[in-house]
C-alpha atoms as a PDB file:
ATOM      1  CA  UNK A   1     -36.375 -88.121 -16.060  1.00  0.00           C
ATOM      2  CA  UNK A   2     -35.508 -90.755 -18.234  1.00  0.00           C
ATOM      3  CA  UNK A   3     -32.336 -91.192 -16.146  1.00  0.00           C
ATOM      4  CA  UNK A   4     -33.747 -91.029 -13.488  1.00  0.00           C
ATOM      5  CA  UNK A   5     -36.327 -93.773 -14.021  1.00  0.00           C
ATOM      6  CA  UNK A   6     -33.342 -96.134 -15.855  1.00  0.00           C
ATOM      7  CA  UNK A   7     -30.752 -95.769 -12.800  1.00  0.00           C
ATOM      8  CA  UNK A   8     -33.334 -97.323 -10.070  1.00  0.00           C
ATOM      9  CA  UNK A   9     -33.485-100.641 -11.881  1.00  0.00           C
ATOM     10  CA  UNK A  10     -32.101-101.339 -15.463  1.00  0.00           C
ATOM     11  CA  UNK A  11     -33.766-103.462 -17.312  1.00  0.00           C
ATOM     12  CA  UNK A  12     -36.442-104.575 -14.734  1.00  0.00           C
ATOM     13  CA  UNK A  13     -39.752-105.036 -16.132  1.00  0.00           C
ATOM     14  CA  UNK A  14     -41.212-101.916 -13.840  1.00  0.00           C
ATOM     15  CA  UNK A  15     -38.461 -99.845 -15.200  1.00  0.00           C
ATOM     16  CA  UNK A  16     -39.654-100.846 -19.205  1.00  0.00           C
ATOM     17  CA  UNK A  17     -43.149 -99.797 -18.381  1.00  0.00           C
ATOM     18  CA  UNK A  18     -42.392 -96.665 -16.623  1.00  0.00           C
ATOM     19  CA  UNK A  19     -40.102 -95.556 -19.540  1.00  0.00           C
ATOM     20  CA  UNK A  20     -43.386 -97.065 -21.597  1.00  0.00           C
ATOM     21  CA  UNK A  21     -45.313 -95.009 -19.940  1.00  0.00           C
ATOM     22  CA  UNK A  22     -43.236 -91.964 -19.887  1.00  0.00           C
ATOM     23  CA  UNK A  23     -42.657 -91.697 -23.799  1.00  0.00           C
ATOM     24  CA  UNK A  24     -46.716 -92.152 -23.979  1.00  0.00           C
ATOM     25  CA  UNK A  25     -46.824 -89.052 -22.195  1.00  0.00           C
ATOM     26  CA  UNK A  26     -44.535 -87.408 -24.074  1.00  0.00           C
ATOM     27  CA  UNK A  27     -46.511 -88.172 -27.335  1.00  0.00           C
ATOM     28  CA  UNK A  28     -49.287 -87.131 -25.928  1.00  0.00           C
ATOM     29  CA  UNK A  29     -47.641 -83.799 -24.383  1.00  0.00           C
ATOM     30  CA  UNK A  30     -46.506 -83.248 -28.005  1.00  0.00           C
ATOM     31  CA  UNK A  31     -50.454 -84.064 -29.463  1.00  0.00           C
ATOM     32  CA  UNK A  32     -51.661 -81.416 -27.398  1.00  0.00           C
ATOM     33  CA  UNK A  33     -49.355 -78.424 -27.939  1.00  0.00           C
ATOM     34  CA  UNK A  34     -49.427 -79.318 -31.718  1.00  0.00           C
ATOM     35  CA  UNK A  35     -52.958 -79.312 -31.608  1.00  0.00           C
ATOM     36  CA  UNK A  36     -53.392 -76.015 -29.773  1.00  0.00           C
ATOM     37  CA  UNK A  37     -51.099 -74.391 -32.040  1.00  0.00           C
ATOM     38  CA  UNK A  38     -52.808 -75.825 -35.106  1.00  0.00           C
ATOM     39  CA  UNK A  39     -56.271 -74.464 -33.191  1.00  0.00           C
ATOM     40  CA  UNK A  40     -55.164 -71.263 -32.269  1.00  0.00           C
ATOM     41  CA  UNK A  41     -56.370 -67.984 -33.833  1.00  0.00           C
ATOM     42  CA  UNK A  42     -54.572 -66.776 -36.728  1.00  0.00           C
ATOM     43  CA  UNK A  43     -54.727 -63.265 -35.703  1.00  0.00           C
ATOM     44  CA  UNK A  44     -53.464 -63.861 -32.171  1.00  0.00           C
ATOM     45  CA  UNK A  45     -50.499 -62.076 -31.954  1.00  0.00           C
ATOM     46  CA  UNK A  46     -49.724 -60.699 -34.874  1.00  0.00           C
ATOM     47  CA  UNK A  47     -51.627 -57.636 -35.081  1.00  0.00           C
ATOM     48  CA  UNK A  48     -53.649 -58.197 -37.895  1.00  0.00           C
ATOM     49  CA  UNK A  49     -57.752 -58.211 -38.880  1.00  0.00           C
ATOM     50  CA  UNK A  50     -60.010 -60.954 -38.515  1.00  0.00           C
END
């Protein structure tokens, strides 16, 4: 995507914030998995006892 979003117009201000905004969502993308994984049950999965 980041391609994508750097071959329409390079170096145009629009094209700084969209790649802004882009790598805020991929932070926060990253947040949230991290924090469901850090969140989940420890038993899920593996078979064991609560």
């Amino acid at each position: 995507m980041t391609r994508e979003i750097e071959a329409t117009a390079p170096g145009s201000p629009a094209t700084v914030a969209a790649l802004g905004a882009l790598r805020a969502a991929e932070i926060a993308d990253s947040a949230v998995l991290w924090l469901s994984w850090r969140l989940r049950p420890r038993t899920m999965g593996l078979g064991g006892h609560a």
